[in-house]
C-alpha atoms as a PDB file:
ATOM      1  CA  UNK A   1     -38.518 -48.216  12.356  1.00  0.00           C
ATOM      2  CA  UNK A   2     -34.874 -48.919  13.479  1.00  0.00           C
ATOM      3  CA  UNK A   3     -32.225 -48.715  10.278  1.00  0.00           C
ATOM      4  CA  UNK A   4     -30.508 -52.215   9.565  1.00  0.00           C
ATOM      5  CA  UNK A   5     -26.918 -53.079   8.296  1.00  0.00           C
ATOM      6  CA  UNK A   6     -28.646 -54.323   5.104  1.00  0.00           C
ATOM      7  CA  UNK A   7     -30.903 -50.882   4.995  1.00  0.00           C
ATOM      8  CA  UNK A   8     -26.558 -49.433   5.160  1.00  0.00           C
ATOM      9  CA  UNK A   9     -25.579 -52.023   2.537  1.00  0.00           C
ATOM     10  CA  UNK A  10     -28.647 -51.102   0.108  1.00  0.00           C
ATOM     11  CA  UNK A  11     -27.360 -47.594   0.294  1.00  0.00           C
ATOM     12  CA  UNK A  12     -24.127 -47.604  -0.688  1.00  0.00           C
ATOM     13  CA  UNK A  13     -25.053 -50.308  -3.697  1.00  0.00           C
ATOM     14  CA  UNK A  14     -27.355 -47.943  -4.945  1.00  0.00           C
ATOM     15  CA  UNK A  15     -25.051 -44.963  -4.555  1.00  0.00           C
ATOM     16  CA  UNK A  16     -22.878 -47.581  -6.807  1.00  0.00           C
ATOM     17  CA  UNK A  17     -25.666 -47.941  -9.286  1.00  0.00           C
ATOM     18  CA  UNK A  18     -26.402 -43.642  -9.375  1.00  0.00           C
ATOM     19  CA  UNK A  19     -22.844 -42.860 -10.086  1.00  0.00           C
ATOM     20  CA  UNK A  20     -22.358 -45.228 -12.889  1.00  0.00           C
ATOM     21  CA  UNK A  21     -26.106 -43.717 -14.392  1.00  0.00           C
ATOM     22  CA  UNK A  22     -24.967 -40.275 -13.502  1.00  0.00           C
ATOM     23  CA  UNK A  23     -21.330 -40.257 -15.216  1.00  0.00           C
ATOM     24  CA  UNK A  24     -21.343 -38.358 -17.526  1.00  0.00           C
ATOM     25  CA  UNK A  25     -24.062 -35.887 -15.826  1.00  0.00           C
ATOM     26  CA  UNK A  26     -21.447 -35.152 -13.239  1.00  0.00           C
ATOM     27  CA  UNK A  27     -18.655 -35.036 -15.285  1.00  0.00           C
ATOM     28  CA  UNK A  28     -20.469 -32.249 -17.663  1.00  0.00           C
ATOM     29  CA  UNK A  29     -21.025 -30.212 -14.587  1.00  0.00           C
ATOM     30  CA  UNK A  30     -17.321 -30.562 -13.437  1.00  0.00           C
ATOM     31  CA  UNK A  31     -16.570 -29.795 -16.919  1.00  0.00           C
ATOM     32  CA  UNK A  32     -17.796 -26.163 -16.784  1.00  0.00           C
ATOM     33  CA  UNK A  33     -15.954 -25.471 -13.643  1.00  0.00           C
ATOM     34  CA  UNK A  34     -13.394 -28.122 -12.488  1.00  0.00           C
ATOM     35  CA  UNK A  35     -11.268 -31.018 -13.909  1.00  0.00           C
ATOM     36  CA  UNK A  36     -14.160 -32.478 -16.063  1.00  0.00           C
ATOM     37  CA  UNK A  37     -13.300 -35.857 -13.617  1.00  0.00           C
ATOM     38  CA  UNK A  38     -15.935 -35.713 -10.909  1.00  0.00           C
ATOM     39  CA  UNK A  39     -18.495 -38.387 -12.550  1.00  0.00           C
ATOM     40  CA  UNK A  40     -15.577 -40.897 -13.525  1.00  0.00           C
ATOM     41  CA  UNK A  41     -14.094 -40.635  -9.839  1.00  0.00           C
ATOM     42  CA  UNK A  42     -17.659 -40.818  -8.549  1.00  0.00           C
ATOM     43  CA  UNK A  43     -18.310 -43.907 -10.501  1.00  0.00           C
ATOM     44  CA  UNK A  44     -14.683 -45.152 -10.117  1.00  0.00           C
ATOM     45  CA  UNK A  45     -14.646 -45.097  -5.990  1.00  0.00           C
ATOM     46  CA  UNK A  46     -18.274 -46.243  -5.741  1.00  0.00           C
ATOM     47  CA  UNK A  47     -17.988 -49.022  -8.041  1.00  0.00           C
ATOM     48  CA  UNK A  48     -15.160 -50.450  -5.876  1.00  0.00           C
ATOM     49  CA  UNK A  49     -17.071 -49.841  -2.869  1.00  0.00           C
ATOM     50  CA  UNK A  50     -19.466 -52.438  -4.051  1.00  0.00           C
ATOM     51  CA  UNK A  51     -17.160 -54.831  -5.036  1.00  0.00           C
ATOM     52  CA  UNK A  52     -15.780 -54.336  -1.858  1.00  0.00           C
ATOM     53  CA  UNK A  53     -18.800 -54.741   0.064  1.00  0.00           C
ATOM     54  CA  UNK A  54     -19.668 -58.581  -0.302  1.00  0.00           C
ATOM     55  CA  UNK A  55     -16.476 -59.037   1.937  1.00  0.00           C
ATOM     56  CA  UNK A  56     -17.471 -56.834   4.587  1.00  0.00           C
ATOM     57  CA  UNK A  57     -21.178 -57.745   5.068  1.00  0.00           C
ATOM     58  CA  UNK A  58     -21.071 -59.398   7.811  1.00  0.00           C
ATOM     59  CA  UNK A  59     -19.440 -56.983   9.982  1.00  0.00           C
ATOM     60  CA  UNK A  60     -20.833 -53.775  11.524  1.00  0.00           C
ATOM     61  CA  UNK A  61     -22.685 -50.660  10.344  1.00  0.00           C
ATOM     62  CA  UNK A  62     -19.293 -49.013  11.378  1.00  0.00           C
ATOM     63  CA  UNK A  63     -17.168 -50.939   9.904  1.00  0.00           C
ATOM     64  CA  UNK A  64     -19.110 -50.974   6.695  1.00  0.00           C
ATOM     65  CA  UNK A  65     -18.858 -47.323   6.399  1.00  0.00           C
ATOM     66  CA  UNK A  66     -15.044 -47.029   7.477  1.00  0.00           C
ATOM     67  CA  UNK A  67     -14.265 -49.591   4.759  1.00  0.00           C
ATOM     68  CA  UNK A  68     -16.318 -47.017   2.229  1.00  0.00           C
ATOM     69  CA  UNK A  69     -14.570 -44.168   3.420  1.00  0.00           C
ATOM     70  CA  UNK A  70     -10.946 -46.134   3.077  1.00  0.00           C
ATOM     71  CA  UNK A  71     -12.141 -47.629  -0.352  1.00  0.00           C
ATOM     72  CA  UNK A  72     -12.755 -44.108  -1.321  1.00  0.00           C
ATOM     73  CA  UNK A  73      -9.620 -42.684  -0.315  1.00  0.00           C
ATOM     74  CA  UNK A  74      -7.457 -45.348  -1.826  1.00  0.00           C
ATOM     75  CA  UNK A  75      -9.328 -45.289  -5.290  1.00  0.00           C
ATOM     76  CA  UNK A  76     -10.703 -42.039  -5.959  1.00  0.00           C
ATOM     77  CA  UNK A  77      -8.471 -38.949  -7.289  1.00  0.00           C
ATOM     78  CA  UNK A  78      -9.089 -35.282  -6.837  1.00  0.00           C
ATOM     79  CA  UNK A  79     -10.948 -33.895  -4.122  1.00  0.00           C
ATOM     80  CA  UNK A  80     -13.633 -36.605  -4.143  1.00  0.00           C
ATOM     81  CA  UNK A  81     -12.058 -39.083  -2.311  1.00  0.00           C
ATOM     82  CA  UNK A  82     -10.400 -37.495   0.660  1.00  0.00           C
ATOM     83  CA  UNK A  83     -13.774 -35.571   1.025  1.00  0.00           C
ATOM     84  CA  UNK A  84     -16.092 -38.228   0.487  1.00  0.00           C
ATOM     85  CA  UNK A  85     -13.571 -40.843   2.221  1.00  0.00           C
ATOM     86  CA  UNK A  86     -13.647 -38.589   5.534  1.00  0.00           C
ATOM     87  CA  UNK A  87     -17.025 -38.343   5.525  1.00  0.00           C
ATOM     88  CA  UNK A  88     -17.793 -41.946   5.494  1.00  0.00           C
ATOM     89  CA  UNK A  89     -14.999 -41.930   8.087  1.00  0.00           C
ATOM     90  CA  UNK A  90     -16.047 -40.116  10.530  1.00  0.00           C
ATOM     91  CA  UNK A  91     -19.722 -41.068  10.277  1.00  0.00           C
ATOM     92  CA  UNK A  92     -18.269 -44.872  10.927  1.00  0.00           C
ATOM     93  CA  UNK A  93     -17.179 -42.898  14.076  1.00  0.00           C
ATOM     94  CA  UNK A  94     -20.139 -41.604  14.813  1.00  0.00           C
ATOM     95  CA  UNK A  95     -21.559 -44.443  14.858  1.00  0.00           C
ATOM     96  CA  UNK A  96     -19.840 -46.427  17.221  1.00  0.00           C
ATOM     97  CA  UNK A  97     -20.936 -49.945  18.541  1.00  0.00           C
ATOM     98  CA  UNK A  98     -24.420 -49.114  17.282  1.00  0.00           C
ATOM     99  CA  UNK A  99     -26.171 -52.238  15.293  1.00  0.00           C
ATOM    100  CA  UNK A 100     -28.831 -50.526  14.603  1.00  0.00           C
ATOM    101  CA  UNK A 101     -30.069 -46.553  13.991  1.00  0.00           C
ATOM    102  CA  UNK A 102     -32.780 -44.492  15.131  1.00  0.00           C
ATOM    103  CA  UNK A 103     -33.535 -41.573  12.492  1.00  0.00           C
ATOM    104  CA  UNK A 104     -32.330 -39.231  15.073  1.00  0.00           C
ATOM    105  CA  UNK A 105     -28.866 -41.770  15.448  1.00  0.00           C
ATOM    106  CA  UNK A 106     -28.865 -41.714  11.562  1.00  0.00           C
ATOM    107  CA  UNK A 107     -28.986 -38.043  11.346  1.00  0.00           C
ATOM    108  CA  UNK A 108     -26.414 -37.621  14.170  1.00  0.00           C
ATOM    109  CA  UNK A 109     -24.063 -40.236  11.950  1.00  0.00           C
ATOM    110  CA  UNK A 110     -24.381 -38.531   8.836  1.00  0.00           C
ATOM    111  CA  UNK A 111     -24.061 -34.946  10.463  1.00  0.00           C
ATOM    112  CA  UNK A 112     -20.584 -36.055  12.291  1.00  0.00           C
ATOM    113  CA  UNK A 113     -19.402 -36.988   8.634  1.00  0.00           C
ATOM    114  CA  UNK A 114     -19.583 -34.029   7.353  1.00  0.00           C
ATOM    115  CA  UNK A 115     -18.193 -32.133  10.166  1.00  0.00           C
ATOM    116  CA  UNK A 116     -15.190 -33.856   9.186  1.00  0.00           C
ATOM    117  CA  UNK A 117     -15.622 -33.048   5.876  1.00  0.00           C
ATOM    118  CA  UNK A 118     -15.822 -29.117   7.146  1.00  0.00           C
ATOM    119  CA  UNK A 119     -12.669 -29.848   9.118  1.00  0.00           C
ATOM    120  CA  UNK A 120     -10.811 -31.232   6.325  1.00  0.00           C
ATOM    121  CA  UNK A 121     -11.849 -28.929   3.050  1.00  0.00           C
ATOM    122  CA  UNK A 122     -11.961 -25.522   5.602  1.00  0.00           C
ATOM    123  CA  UNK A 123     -15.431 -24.989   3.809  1.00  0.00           C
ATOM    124  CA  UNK A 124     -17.890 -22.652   4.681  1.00  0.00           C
ATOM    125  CA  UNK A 125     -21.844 -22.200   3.911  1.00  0.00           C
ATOM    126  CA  UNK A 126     -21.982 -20.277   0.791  1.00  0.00           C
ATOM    127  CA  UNK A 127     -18.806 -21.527  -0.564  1.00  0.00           C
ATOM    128  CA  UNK A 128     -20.373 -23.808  -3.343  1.00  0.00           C
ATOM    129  CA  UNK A 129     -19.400 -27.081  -2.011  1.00  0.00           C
ATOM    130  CA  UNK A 130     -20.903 -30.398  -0.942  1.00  0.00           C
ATOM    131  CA  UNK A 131     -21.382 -28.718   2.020  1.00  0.00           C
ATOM    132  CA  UNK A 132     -23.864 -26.568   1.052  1.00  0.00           C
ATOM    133  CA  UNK A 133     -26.493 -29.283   0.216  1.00  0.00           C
ATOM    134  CA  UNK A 134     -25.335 -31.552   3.155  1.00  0.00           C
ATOM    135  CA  UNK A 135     -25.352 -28.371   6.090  1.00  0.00           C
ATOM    136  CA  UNK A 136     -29.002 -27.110   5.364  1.00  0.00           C
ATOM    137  CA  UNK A 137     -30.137 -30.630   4.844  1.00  0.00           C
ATOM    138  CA  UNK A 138     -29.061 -32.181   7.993  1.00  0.00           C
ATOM    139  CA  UNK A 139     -29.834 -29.169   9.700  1.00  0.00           C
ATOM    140  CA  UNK A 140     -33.657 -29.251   8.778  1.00  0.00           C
ATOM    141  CA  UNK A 141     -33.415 -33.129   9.524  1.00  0.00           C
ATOM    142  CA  UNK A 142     -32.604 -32.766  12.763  1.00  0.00           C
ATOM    143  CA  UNK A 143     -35.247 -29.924  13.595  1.00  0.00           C
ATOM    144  CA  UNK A 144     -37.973 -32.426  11.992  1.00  0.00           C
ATOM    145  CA  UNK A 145     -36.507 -35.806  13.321  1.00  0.00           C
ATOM    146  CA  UNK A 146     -36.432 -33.681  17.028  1.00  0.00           C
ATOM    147  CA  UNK A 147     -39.748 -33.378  16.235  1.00  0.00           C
ATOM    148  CA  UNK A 148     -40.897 -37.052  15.575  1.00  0.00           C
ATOM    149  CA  UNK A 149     -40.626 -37.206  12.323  1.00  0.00           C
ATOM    150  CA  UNK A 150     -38.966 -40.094  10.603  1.00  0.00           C
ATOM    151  CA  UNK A 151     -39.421 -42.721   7.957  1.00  0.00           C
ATOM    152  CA  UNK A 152     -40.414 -41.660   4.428  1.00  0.00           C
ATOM    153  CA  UNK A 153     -41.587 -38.360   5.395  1.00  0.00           C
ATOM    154  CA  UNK A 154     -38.256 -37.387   6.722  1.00  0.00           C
ATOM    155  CA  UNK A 155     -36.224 -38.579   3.508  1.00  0.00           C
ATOM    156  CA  UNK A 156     -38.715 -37.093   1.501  1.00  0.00           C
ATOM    157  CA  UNK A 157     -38.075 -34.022   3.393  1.00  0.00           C
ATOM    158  CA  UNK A 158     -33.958 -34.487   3.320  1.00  0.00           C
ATOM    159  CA  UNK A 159     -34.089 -35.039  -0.548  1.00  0.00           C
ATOM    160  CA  UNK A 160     -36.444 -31.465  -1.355  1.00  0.00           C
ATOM    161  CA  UNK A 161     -33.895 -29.856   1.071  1.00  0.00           C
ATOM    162  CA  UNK A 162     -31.540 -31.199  -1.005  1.00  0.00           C
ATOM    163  CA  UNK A 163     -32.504 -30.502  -4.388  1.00  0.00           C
ATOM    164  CA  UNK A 164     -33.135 -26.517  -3.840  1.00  0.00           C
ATOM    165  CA  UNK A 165     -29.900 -26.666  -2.359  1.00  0.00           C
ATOM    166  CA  UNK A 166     -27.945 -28.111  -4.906  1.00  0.00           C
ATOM    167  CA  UNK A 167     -29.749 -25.617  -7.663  1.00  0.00           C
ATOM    168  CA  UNK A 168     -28.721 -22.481  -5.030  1.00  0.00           C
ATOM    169  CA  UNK A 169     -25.035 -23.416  -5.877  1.00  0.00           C
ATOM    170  CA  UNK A 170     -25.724 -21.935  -9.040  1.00  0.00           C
ATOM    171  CA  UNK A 171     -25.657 -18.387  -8.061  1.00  0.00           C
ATOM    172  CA  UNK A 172     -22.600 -19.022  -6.194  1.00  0.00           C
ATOM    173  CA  UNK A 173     -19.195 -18.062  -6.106  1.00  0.00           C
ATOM    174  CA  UNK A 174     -16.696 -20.634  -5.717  1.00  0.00           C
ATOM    175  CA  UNK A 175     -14.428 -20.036  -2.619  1.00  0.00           C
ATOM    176  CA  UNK A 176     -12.874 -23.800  -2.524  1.00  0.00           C
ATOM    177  CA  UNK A 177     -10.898 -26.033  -5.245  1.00  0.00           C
ATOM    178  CA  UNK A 178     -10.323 -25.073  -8.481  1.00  0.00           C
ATOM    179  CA  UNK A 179     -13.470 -24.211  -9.153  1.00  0.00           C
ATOM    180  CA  UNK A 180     -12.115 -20.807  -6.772  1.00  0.00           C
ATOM    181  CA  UNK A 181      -9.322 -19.915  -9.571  1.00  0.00           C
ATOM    182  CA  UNK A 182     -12.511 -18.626 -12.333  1.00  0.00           C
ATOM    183  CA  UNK A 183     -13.907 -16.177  -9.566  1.00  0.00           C
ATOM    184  CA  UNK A 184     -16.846 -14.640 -11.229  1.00  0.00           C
ATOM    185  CA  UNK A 185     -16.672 -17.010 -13.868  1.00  0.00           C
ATOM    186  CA  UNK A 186     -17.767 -19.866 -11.443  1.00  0.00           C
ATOM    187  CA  UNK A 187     -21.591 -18.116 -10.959  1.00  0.00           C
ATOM    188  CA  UNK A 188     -24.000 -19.651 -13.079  1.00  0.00           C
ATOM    189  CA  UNK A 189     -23.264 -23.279 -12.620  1.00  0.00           C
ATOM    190  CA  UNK A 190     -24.273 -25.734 -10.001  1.00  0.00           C
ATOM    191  CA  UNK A 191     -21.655 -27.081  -7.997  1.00  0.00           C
ATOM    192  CA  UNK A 192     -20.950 -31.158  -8.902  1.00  0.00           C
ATOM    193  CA  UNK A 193     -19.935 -31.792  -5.576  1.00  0.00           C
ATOM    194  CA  UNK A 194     -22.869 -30.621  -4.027  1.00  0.00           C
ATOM    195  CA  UNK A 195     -24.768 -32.545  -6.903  1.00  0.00           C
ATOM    196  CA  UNK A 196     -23.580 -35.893  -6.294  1.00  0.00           C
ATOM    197  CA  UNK A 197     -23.945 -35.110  -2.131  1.00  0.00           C
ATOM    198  CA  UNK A 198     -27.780 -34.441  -4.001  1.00  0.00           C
ATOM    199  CA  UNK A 199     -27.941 -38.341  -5.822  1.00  0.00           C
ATOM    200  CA  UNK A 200     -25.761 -39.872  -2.568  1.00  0.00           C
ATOM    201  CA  UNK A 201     -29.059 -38.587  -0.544  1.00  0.00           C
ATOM    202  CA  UNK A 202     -32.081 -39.494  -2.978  1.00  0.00           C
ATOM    203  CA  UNK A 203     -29.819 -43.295  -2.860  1.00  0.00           C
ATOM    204  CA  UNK A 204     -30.198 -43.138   0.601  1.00  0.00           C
ATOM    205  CA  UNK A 205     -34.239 -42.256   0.568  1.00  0.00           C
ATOM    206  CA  UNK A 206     -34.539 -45.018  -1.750  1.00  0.00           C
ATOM    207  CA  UNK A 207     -32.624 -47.941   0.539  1.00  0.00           C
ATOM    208  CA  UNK A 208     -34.393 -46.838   3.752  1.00  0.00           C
ATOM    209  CA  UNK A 209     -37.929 -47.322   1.830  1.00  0.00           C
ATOM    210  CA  UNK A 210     -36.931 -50.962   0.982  1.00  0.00           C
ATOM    211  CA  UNK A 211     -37.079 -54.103   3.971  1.00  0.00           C
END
């Protein structure tokens, strides 16, 4: 199965449609150890991503994900939107004149976003960042895509990763943001970055299993 423009364009409405159902989930999270803004920025640059998208859908995979990745920058505050902005970014780089995706391409796409997002934030494994739900599962992707697998199995796959990632932030100390300045204090909650990189990827599952 090659990956559309429209399979693109499903995923970033439904990333729209998790953020506004996951609000105040995120925000309660980010509460505990950050600004208590991550679910209304979330919401906020997704939201206009969608509104936004109409007007680009008939251009590129690239450019659809550039214009995501500017949206986000331009409308989301805090760390969300540079982070999330460059990752959409850079994955629009990745992509190139591509007009459609193998799983392998996809993986490759996604993996060159958040190397920019690891160029940008200075984050490192263990840090309790988006990064750590996005390194192991792109990592296991590629092993598994390398290997022929693709389609449900492999976003099935990309989602579990996902989820036990997102719960290991838990016993994490915060290194990055100002989730860094409680130390100690920062162990014993999951990280809401790396829980709405968790939602962006079970969106993503969802729009590759549609037509």
């Amino acid at each position: 199965m090659q990956i559309e423009k429209q399979h693109i364009i499903n995923w970033l409405e439904l990333c729209a449609d998790t953020y506004a159902e996951n609000q105040d989930f995120l925000t309660d999270l980010d509460r505990d150890i950050g600004d208590a803004d991550h679910g209304l920025n979330m919401n906020r640059g997704f939201s206009k991503v969608k509104e936004n998208l109409p007007k680009v859908a008939e251009q590129n995979i690239s450019m659809i994900l550039k214009n995501t990745g500017m949206t986000l920058l331009s409308s989301v505050g805090g760390a969300s939107g540079p982070l999330y902005g460059t990752l959409f970014i850079r994955a629009a780089a990745s992509v190139g004149a591509r007009e459609t995706l193998s799983y392998q391409e996809l993986i490759d796409t996604l993996k060159g976003g958040v190397d920019g997002v690891i160029s940008r934030g200075k984050a490192a494994p263990g840090d309790k960042t988006m990064c750590d739900v996005w390194l192991p599962v792109l990592e296991q992707a590629k092993v598994s895509a390398e290997a022929g697998m693709e389609g449900q199995e492999l976003t099935t796959e990309m989602v579990d990763v996902a989820e036990k990632s997102a719960v290991s932030t838990i016993e994490m100390q915060a290194k990055k943001g100002r989730a860094s300045y409680l130390g100690e204090r920062s162990i014993g909650h999951q990280d809401p970055g790396a829980t709405s990189s968790l939602l962006m990827i079970k969106a993503l599952k969802q729009a590759l299993a549609g037509s």
